[in-house]
N, C-alpha and C. Protein backbone atom coordinates (compact mmCIF):
# COMPACT_ATOMS: atom_id res chain seq x y z
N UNK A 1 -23.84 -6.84 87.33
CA UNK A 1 -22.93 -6.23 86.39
C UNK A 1 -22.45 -4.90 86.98
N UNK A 2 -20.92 -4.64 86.79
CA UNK A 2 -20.76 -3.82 87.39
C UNK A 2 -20.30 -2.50 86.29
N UNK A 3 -20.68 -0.97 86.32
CA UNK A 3 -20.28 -0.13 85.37
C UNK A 3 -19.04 1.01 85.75
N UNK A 4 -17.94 1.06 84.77
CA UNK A 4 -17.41 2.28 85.25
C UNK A 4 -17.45 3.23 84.34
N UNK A 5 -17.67 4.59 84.80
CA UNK A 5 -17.22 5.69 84.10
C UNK A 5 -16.42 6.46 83.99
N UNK A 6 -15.51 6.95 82.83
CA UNK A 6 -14.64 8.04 82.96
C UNK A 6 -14.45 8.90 81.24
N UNK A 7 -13.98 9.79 81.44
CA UNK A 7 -13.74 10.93 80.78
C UNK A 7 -12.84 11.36 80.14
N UNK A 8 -12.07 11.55 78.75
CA UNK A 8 -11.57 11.74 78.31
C UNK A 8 -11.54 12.89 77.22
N UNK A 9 -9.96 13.71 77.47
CA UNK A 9 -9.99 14.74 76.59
C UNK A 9 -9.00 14.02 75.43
N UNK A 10 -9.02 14.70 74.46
CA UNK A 10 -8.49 14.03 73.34
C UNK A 10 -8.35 15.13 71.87
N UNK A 11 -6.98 15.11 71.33
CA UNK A 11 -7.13 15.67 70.20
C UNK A 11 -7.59 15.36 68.79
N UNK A 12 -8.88 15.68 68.37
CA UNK A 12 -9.39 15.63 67.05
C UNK A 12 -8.10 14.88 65.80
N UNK A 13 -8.01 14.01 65.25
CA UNK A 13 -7.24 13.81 64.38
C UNK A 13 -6.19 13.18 64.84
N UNK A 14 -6.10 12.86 66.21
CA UNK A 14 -4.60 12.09 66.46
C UNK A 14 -5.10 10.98 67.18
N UNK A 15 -4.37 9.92 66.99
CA UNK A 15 -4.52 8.72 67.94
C UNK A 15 -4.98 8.68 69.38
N UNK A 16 -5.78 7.76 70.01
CA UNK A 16 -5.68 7.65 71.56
C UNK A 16 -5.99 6.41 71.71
N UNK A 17 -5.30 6.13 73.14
CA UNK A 17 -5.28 4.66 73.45
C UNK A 17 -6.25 4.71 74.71
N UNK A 18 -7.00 3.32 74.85
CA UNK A 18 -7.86 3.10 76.19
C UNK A 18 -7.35 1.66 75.91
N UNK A 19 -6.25 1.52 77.40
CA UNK A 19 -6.38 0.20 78.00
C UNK A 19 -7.28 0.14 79.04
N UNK A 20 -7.75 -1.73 78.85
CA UNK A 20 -8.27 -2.19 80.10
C UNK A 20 -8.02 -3.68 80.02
N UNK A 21 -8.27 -3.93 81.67
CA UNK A 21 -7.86 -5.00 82.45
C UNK A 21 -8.88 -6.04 81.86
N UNK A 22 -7.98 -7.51 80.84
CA UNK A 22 -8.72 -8.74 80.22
C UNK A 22 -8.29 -9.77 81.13
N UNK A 23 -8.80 -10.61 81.23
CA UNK A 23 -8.42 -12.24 81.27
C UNK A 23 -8.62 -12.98 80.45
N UNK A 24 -7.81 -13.07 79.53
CA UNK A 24 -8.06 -14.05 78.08
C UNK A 24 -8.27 -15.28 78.50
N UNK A 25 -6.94 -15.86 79.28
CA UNK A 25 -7.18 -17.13 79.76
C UNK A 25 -8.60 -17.96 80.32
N UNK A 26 -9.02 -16.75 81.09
CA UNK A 26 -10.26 -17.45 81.71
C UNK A 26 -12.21 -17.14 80.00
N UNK A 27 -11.38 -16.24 79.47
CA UNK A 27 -11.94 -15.98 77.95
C UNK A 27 -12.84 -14.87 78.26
N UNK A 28 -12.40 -13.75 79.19
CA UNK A 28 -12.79 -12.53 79.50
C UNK A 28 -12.38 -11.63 78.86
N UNK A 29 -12.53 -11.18 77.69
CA UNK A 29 -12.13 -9.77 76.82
C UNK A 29 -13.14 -8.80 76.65
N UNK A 30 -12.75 -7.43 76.61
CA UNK A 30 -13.02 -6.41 75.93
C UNK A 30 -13.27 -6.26 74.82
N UNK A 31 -15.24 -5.88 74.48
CA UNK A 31 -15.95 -6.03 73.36
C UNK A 31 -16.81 -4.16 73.33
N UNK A 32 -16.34 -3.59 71.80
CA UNK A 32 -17.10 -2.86 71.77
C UNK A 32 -18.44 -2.68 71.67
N UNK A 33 -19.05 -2.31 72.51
CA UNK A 33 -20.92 -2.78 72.07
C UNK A 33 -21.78 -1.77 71.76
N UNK A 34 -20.94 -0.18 72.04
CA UNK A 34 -21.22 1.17 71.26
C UNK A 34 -20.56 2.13 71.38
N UNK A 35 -20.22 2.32 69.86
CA UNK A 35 -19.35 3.70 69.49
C UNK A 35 -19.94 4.35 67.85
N UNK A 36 -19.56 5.41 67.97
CA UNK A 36 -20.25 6.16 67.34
C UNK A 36 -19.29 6.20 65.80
N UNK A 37 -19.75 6.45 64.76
CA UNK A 37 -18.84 6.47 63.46
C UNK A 37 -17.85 7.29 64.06
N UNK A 38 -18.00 8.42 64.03
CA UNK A 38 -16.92 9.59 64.10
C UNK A 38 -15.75 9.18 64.77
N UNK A 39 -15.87 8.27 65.84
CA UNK A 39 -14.69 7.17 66.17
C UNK A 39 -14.48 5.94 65.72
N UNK A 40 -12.93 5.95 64.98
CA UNK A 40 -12.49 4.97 64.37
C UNK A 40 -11.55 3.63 64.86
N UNK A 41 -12.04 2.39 64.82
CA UNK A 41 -11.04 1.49 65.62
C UNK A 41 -10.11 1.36 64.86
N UNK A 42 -8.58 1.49 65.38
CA UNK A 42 -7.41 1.19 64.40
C UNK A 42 -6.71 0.29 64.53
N UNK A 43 -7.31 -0.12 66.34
CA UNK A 43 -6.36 -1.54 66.63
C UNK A 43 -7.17 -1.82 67.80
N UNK A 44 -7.17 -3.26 68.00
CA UNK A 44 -7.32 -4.05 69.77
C UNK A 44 -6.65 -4.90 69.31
N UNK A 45 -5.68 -4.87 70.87
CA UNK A 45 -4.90 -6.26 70.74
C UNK A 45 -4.33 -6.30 72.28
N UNK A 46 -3.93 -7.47 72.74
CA UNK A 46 -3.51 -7.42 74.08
C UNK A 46 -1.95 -6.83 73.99
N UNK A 47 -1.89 -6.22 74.76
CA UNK A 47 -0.38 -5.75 74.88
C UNK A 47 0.78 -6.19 76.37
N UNK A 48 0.19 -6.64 77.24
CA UNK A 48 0.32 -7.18 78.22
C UNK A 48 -0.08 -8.66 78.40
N UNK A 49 0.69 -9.83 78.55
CA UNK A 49 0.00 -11.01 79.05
C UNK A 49 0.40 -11.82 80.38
N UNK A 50 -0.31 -12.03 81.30
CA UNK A 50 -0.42 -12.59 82.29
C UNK A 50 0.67 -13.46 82.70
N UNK A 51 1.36 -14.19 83.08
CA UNK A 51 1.97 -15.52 83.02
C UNK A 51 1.46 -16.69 84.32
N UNK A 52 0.45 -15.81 85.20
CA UNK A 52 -0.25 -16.56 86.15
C UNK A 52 -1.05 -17.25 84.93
N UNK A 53 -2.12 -18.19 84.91
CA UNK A 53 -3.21 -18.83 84.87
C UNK A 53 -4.28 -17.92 85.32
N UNK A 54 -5.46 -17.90 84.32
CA UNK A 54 -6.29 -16.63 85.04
C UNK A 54 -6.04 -15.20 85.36
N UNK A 55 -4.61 -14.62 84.97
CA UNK A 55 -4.31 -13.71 85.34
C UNK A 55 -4.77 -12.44 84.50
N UNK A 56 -4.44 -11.10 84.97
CA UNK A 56 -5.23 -9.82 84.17
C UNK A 56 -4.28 -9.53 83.34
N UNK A 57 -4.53 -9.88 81.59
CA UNK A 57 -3.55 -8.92 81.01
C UNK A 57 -4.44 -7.49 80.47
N UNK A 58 -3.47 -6.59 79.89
CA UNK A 58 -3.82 -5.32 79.40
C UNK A 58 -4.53 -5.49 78.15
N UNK A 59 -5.67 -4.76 77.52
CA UNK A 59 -6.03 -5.01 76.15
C UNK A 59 -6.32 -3.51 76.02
N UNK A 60 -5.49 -3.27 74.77
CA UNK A 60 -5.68 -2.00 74.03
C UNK A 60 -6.54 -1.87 73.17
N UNK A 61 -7.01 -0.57 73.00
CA UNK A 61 -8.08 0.01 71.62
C UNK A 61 -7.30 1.24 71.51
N UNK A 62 -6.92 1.47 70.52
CA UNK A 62 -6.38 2.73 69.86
C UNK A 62 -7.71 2.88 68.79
N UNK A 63 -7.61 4.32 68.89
CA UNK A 63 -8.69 5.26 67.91
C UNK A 63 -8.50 6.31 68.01
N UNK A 64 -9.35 6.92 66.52
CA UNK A 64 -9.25 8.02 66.21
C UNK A 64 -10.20 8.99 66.09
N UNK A 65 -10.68 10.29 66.66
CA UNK A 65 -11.71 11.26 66.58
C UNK A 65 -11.29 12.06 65.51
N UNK A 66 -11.99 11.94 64.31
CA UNK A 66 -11.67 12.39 63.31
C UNK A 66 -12.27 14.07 63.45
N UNK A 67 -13.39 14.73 63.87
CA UNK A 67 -13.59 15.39 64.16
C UNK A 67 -14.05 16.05 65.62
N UNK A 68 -14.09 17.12 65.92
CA UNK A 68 -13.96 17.32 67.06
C UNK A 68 -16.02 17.15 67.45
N UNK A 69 -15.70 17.14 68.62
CA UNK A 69 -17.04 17.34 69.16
C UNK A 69 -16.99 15.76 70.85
N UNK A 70 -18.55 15.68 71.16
CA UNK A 70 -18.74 14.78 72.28
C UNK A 70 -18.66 13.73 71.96
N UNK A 71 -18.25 12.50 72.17
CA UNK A 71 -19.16 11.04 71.60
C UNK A 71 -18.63 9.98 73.22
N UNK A 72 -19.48 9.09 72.95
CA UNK A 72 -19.91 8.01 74.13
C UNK A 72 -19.13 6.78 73.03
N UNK A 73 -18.20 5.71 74.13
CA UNK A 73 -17.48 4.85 74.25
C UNK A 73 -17.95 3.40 75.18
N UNK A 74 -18.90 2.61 74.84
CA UNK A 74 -19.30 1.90 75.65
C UNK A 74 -18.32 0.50 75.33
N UNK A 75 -18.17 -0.63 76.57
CA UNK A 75 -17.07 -1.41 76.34
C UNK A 75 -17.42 -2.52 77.55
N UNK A 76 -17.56 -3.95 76.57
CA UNK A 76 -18.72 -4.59 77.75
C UNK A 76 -17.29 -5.76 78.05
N UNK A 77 -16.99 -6.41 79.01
CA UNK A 77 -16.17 -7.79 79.40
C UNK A 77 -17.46 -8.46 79.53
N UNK A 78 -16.69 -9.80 78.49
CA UNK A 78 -17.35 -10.93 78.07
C UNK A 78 -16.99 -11.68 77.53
N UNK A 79 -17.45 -13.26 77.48
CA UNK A 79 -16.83 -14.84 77.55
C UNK A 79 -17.35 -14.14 75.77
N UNK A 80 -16.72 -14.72 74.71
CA UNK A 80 -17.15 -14.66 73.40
C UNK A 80 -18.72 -15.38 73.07
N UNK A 81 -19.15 -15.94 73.98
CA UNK A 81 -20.38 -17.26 74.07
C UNK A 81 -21.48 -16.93 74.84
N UNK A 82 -21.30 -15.78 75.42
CA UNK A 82 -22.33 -15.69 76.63
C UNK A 82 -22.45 -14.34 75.68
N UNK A 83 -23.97 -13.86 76.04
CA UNK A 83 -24.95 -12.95 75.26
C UNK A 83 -24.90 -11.15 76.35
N UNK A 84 -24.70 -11.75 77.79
CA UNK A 84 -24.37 -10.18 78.82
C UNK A 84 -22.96 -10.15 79.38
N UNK A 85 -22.51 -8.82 79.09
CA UNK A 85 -21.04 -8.66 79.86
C UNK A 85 -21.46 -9.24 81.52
N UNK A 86 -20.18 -9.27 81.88
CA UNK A 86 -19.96 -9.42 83.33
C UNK A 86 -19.69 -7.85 84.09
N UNK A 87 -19.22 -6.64 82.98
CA UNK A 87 -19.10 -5.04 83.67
C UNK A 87 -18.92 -4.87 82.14
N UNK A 88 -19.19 -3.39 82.48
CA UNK A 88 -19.11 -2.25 81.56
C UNK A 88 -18.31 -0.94 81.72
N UNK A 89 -17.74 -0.61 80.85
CA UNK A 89 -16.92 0.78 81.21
C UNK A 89 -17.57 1.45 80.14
N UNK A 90 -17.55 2.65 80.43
CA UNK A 90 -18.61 3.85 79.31
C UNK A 90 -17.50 5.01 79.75
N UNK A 91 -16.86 5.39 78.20
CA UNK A 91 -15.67 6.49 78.33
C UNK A 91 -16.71 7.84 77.63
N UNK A 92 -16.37 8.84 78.20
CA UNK A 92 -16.93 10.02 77.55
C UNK A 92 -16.12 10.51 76.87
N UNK A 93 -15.81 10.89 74.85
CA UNK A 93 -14.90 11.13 74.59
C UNK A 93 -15.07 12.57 74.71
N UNK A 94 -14.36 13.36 74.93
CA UNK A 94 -14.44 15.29 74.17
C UNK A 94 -13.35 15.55 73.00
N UNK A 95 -13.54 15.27 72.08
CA UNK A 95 -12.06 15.72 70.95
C UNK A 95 -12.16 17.45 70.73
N UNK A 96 -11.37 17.53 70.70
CA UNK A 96 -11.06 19.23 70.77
C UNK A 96 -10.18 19.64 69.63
């Protein structure tokens, strides 16, 4: 399994988007597997789709940091059927 990390600044009370790279086709999506209350999901949905077979579309999460402070964003790719991601991305939020 492979993990990435990255970092994000963000304003308290306003929207933010984290895309990442799905393969629906092959039934590879983006699953939240930990976030903290203080961040709110307002949407996932693919916004990009492939037209190869197997190909990478975009999948969005928009949310909201209702108050300011640190919180951790964990985000596993995975078949809906299988129990371990295949990678993980872990976003560090900072709302300010």
């Amino acid at each position: 399994m492979s993990e990435e990390n990255t970092t994000l600044v963000v304003q308290a009370g306003q929207r933010f988007a984290i895309d990442l790279e799905a393969i629906p086709g092959a039934g590879y999506m983006w699953e939240m597997i930990q976030h903290p209350d203080e961040l709110e999901l307002l949407s996932n949905e693919v916004v990009s789709i492939s037209k190869e077979i197997g190909g990478y579309s975009t999948q969005r999460f928009q949310l909201v940091a209702h108050h300011p402070g640190s919180y951790s964003l964990v985000f596993g790719l995975k078949r809906r059927w299988e129990k371990n991601p295949v990678k993980t991305n872990v976003f560090s939020i900072k709302a300010d």
